[in-house]
C-alpha atoms as a PDB file:
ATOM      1  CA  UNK A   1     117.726 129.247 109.404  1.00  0.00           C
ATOM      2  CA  UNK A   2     116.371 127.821 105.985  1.00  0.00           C
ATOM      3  CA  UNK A   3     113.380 125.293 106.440  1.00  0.00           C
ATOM      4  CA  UNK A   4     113.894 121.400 106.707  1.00  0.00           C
ATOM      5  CA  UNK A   5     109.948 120.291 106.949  1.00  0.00           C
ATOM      6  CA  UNK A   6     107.490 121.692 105.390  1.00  0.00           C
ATOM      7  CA  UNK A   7     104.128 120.137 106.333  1.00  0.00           C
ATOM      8  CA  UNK A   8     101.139 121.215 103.415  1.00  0.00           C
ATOM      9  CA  UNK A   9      97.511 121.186 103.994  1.00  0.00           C
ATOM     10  CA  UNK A  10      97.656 117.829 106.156  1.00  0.00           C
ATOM     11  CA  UNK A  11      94.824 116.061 106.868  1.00  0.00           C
ATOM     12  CA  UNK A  12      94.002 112.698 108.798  1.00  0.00           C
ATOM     13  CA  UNK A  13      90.936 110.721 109.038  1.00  0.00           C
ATOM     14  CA  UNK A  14      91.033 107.771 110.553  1.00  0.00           C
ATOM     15  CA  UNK A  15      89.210 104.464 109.756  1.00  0.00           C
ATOM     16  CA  UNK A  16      85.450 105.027 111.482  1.00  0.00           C
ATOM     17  CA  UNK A  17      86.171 108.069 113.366  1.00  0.00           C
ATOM     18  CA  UNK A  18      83.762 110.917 113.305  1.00  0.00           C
ATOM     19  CA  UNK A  19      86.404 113.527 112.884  1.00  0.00           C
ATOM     20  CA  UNK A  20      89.403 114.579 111.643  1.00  0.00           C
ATOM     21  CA  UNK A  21      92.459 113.579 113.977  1.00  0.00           C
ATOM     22  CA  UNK A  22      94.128 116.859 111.746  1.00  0.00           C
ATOM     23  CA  UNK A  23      92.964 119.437 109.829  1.00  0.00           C
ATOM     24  CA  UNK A  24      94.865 121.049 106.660  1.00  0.00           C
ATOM     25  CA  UNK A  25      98.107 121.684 109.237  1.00  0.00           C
ATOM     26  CA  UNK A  26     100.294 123.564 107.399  1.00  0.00           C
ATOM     27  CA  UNK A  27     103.672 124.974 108.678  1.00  0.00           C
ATOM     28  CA  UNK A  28     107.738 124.932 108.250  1.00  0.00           C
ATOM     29  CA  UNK A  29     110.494 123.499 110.995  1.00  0.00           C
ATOM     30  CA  UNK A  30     113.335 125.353 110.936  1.00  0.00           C
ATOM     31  CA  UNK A  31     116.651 123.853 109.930  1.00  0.00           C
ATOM     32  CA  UNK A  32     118.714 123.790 113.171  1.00  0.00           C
ATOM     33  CA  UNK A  33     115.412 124.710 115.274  1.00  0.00           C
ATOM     34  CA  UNK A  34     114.346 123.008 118.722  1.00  0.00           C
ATOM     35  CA  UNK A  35     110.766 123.449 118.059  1.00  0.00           C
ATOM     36  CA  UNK A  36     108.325 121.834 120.394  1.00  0.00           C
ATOM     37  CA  UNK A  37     104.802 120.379 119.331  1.00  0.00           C
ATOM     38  CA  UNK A  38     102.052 121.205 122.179  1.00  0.00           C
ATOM     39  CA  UNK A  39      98.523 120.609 122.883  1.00  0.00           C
ATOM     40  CA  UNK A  40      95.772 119.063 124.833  1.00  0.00           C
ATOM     41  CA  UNK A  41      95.032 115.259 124.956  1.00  0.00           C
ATOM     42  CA  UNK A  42      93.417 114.639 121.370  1.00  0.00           C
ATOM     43  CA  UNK A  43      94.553 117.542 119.820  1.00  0.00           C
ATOM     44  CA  UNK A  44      96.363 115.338 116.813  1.00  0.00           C
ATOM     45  CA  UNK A  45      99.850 115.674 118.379  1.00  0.00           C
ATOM     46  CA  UNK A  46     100.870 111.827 118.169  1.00  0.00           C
ATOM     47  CA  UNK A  47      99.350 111.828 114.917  1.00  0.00           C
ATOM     48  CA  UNK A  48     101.277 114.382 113.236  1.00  0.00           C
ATOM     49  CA  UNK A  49     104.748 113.146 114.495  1.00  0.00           C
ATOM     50  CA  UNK A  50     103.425 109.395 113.338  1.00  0.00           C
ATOM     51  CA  UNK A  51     103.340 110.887 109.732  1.00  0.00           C
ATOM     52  CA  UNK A  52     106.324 113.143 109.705  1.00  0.00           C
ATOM     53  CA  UNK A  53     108.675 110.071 110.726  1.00  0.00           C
ATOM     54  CA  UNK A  54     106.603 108.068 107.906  1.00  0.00           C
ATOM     55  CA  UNK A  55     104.481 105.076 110.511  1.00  0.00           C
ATOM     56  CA  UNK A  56     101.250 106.556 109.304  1.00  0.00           C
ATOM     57  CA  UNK A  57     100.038 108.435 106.503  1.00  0.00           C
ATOM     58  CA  UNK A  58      97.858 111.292 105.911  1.00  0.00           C
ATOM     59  CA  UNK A  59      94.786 111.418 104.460  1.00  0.00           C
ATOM     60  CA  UNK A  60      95.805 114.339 102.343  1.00  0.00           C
ATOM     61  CA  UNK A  61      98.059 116.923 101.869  1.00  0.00           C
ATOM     62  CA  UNK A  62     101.981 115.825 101.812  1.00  0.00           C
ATOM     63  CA  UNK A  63     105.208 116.823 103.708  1.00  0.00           C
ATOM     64  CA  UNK A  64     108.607 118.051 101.951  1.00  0.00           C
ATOM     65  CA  UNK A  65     111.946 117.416 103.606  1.00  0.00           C
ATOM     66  CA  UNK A  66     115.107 119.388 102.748  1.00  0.00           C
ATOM     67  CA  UNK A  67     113.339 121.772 100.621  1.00  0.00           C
ATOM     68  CA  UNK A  68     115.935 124.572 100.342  1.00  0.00           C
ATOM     69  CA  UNK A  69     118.826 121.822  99.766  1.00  0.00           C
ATOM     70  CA  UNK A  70     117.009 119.226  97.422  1.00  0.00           C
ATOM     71  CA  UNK A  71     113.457 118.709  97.780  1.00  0.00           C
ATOM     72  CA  UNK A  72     112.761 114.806  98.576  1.00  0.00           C
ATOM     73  CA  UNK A  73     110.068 112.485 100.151  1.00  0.00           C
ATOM     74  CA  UNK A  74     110.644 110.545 103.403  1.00  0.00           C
ATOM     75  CA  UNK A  75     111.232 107.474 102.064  1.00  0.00           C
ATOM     76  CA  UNK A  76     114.748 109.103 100.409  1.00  0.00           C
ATOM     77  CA  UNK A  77     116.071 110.500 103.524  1.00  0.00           C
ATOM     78  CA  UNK A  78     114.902 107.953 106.387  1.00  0.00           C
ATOM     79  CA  UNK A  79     118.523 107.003 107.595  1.00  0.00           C
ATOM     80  CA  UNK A  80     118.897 110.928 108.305  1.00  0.00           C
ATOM     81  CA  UNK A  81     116.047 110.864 110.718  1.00  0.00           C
ATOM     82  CA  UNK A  82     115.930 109.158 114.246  1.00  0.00           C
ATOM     83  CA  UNK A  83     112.816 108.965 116.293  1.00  0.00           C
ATOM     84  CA  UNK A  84     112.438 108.775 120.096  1.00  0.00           C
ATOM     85  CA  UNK A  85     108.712 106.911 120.992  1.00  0.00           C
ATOM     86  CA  UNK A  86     107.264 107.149 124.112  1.00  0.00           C
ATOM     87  CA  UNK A  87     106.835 103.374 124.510  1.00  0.00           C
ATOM     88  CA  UNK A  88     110.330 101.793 124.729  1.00  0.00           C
ATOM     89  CA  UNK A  89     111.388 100.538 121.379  1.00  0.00           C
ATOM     90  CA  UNK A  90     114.253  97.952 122.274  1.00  0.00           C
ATOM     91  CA  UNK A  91     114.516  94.267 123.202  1.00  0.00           C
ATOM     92  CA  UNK A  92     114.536  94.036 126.762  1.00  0.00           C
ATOM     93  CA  UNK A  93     116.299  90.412 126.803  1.00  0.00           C
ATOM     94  CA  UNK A  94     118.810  92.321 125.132  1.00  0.00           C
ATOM     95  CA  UNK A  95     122.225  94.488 126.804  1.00  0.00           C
ATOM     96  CA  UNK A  96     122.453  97.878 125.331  1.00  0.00           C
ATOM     97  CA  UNK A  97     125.466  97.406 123.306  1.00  0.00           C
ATOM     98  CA  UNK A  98     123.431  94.292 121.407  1.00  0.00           C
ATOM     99  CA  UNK A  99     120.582  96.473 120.653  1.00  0.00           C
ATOM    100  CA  UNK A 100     122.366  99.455 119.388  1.00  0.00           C
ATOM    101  CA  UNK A 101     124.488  96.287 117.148  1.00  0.00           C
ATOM    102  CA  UNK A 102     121.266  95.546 115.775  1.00  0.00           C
ATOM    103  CA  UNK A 103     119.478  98.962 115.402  1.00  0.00           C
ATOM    104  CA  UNK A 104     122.760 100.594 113.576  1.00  0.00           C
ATOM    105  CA  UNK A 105     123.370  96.835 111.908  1.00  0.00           C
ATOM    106  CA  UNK A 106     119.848  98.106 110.340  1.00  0.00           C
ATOM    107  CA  UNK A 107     121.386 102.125 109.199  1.00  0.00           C
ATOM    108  CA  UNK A 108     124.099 100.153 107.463  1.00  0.00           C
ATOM    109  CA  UNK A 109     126.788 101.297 109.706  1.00  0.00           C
ATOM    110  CA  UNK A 110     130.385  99.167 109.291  1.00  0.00           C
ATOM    111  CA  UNK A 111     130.767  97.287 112.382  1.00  0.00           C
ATOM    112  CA  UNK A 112     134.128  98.592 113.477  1.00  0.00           C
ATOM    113  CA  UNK A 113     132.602 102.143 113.178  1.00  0.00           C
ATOM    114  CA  UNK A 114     129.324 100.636 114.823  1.00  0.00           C
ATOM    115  CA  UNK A 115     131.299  99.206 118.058  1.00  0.00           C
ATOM    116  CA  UNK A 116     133.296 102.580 118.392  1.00  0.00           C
ATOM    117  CA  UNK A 117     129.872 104.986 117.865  1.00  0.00           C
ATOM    118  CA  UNK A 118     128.015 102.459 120.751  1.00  0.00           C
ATOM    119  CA  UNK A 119     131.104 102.737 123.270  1.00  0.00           C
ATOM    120  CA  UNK A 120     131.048 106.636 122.662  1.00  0.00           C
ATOM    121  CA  UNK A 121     127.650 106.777 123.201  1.00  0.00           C
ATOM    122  CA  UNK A 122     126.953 104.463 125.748  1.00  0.00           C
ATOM    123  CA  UNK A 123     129.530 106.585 128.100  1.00  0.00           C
ATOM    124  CA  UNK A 124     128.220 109.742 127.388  1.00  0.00           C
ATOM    125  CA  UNK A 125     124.780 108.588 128.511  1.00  0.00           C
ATOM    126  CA  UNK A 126     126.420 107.102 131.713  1.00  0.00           C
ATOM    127  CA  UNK A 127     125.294 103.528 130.493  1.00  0.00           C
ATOM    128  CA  UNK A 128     129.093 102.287 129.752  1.00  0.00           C
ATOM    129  CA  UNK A 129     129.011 100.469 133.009  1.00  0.00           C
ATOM    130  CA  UNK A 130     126.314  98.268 132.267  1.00  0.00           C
ATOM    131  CA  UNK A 131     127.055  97.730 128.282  1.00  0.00           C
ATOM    132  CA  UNK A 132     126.573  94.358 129.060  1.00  0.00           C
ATOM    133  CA  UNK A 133     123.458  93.906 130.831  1.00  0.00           C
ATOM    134  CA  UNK A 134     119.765  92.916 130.301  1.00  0.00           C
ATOM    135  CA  UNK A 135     118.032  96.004 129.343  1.00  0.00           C
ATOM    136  CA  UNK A 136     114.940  94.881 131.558  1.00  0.00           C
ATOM    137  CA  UNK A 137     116.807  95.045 134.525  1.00  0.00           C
ATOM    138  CA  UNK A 138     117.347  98.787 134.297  1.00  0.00           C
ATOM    139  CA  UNK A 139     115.705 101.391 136.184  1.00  0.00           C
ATOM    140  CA  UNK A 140     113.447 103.623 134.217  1.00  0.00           C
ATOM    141  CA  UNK A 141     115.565 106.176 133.655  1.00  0.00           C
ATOM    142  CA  UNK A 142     118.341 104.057 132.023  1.00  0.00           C
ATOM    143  CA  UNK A 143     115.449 102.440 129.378  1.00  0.00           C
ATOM    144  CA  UNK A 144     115.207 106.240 128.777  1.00  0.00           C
ATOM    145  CA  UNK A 145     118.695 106.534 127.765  1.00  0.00           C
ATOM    146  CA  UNK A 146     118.765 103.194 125.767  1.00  0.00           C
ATOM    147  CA  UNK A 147     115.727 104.496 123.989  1.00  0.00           C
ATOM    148  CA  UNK A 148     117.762 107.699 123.257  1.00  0.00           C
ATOM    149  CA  UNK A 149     120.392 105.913 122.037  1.00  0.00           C
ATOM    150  CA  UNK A 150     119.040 103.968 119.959  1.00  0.00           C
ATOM    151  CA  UNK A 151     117.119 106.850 118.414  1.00  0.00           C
ATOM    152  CA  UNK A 152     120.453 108.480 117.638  1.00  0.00           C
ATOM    153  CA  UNK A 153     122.859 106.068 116.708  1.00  0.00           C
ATOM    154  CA  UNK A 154     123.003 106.893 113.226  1.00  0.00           C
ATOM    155  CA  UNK A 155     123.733 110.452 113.731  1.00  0.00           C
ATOM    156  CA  UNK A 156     120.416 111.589 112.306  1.00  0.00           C
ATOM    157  CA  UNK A 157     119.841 115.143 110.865  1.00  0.00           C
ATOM    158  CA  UNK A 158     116.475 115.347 112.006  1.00  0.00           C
ATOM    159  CA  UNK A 159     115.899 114.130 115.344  1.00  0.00           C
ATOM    160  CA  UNK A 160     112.262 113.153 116.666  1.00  0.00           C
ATOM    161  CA  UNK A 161     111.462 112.917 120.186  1.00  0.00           C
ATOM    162  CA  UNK A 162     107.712 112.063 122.130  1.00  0.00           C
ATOM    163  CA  UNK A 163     107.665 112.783 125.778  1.00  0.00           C
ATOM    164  CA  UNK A 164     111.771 111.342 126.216  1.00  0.00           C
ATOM    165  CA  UNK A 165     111.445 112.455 130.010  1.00  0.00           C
ATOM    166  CA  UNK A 166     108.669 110.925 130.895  1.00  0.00           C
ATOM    167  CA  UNK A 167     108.787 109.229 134.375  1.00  0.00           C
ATOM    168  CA  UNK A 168     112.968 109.403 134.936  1.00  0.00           C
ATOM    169  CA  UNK A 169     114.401 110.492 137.847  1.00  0.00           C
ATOM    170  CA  UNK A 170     116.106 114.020 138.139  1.00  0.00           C
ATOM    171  CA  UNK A 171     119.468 112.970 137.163  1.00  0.00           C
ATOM    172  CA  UNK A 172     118.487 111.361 133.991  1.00  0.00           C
ATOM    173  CA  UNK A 173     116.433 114.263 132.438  1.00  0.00           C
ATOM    174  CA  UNK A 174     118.885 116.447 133.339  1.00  0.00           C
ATOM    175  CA  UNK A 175     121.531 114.084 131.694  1.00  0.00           C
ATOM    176  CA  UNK A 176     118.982 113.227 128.563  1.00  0.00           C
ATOM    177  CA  UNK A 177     118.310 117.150 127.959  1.00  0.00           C
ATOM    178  CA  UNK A 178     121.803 118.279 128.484  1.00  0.00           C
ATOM    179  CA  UNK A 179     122.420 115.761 125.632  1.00  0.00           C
ATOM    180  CA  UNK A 180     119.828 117.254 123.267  1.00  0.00           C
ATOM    181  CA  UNK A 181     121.274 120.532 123.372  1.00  0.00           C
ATOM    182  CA  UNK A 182     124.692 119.273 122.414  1.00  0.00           C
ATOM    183  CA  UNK A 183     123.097 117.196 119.869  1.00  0.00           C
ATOM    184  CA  UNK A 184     121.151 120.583 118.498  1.00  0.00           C
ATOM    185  CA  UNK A 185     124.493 122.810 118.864  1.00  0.00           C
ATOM    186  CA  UNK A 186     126.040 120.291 116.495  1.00  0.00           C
ATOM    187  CA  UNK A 187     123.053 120.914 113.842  1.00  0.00           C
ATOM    188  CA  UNK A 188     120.642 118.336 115.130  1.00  0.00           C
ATOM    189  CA  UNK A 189     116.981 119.562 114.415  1.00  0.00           C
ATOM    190  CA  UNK A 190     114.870 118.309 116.954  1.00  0.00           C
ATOM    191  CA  UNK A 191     111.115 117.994 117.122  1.00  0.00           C
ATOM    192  CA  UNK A 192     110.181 117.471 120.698  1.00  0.00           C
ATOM    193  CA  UNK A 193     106.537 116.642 122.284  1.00  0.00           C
ATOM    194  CA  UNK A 194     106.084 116.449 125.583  1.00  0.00           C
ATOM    195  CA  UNK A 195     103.787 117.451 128.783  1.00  0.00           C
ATOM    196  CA  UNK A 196     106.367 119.065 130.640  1.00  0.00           C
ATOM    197  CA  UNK A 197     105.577 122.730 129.970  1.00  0.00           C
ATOM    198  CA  UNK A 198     108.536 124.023 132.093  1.00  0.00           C
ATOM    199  CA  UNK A 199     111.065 121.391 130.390  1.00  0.00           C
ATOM    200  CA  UNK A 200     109.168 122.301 127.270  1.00  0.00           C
ATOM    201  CA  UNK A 201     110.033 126.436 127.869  1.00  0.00           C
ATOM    202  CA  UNK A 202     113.325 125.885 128.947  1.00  0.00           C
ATOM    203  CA  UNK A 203     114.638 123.780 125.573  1.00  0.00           C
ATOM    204  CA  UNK A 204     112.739 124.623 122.710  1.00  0.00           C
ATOM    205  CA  UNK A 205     113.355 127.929 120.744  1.00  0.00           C
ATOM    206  CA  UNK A 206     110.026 127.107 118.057  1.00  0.00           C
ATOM    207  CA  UNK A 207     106.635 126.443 119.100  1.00  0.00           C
ATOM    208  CA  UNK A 208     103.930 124.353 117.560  1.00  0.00           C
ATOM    209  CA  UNK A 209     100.579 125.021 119.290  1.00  0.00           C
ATOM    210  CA  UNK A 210      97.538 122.396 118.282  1.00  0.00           C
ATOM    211  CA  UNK A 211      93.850 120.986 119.345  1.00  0.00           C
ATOM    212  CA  UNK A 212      91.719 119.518 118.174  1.00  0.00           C
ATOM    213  CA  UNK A 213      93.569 118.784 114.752  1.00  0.00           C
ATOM    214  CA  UNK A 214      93.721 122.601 114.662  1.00  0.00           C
ATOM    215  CA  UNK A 215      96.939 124.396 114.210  1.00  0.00           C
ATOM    216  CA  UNK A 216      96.504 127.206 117.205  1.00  0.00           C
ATOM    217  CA  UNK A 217      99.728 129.213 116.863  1.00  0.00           C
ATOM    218  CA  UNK A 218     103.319 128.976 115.412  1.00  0.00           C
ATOM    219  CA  UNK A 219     106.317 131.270 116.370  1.00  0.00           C
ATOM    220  CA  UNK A 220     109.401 131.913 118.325  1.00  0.00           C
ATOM    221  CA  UNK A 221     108.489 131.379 121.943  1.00  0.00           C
ATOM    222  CA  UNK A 222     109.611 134.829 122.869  1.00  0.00           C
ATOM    223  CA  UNK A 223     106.930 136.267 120.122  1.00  0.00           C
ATOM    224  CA  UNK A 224     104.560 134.062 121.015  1.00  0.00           C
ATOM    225  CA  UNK A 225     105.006 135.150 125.177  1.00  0.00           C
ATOM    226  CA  UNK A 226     105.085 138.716 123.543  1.00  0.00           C
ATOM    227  CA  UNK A 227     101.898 138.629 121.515  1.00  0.00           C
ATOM    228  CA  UNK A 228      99.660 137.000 124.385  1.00  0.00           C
ATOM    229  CA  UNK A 229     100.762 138.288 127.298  1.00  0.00           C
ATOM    230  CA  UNK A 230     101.967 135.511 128.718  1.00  0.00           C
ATOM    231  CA  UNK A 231     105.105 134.796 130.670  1.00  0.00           C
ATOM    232  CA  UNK A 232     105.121 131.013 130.485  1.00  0.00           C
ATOM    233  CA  UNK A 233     104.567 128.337 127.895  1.00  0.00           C
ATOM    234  CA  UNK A 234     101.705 127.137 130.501  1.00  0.00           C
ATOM    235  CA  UNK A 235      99.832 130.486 130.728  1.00  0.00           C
ATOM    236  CA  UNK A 236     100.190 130.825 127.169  1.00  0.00           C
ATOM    237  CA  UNK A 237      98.706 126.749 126.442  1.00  0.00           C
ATOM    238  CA  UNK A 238      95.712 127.213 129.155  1.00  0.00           C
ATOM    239  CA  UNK A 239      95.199 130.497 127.299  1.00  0.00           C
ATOM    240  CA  UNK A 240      94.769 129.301 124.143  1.00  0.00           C
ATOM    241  CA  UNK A 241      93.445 125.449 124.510  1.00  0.00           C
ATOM    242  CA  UNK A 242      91.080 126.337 127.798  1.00  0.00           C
ATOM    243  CA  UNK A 243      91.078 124.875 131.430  1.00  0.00           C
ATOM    244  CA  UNK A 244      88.728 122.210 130.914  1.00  0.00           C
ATOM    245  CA  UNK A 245      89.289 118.803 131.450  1.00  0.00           C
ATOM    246  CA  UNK A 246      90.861 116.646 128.036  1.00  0.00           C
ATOM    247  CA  UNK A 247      89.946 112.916 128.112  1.00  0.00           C
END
């Protein structure tokens, strides 16, 4: 797989802190990769996905997209990337099939094609029985799916996700991560964060060790496992970030 990010010597400092949030983070994401981004609370996590989807920018250093294809800046290839945030990112007052209207309206995608990508996706995600519904009135696990389906409604390239499990029932991770992997077997490159080590071990194929704005490690899982010792992605984190308490 050729590379599709590649993060140089990135820094962040922000406004009145005593610290660096990163420190010169340098490292490629795999075209076609599921590569996770792990560490303790603090370590810079949030931070480095906020300036590889282009909310916040780093203090120095800069980020290359495409490289092996033609070598661009964010701001040239944004509708190719969808982003997943942990906070819910629709309008509540809103039914799912008016939110993904506006959200793709936003892409640029022709309404016909719009209405037929929303109806696809909406049944895939088992929402296609409450298309028209208030969003607020759904149970946690179908904001979840909203929020996923928002992030991917224009087919992105380069898909990122922060913590898109967090707090669903069974069914609904199950039905959100079954989803990812067809979305990756189609080409999808997904960057995933999360706090579910076992979730964590079980999709990603790349892993992205950090704390405290330090990059820690960077492999295959398998090497990584291999090289420590380890036979989980949570033997292998408390080995390398420690088992004291993170505020």
């Amino acid at each position: 797989m050729s590379g599709i990010i590649e993060i140089n010597n990135i820094s962040k400092l922000y406004p009145g802190a005593e610290r660096n949030s990163l420190n010169d983070v340098s490292f490629e994401i795999r075209k076609g990769s599921k590569t996770g981004i792990f560490g303790p609370n603090g370590a810079g996590k949030t931070t480095l996905i906020s300036i590889l989807c282009g909310i916040i920018k780093q203090s120095q250093g800069h980020v290359t997209y495409f490289k092996n294809e033609s070598p661009t800046l964010l701001k040239d290839i944004l509708p190719k990337i969808g982003y997943v945030p942990q906070d819910f990112s629709f309008f509540p007052e809103l039914s799912p099939y008016q939110n993904l209207m506006y959200f793709g309206a936003l892409y640029g995608i022709a309404k016909n094609e719009l209405k037929d990508k929303i109806n696809l996706l909406l049944d895939v995600l088992g929402l296609s029985h409450v298309i028209h519904k208030k969003v607020g009135k759904f149970s946690g696990g179908m904001k979840r799916r909203v929020n996923l389906a928002i992030g991917i409604i224009n087919n992105p390239d380069i898909l990122f996700l922060d913590e898109p499990t967090v707090g669903v029932d069974v069914q609904s991770k199950n039905a959100i991560m079954t989803y990812l992997e067809e979305l990756n077997s189609t080409g999808t490159t997904i960057i995933y964060t999360s706090h579910h080590m076992n979730e964590g071990q079980n999709f990603c194929n790349e892993i992205v060790l950090i704390d405290q704005g330090n990059l820690i490690a960077i492999d295959q899982l398998n090497s990584l496992l291999s090289k420590y010792n380890e036979s989980s992605l949570e033997s292998l984190f408390l080995k390398l970030t420690g088992i004291a308490y993170r505020d």
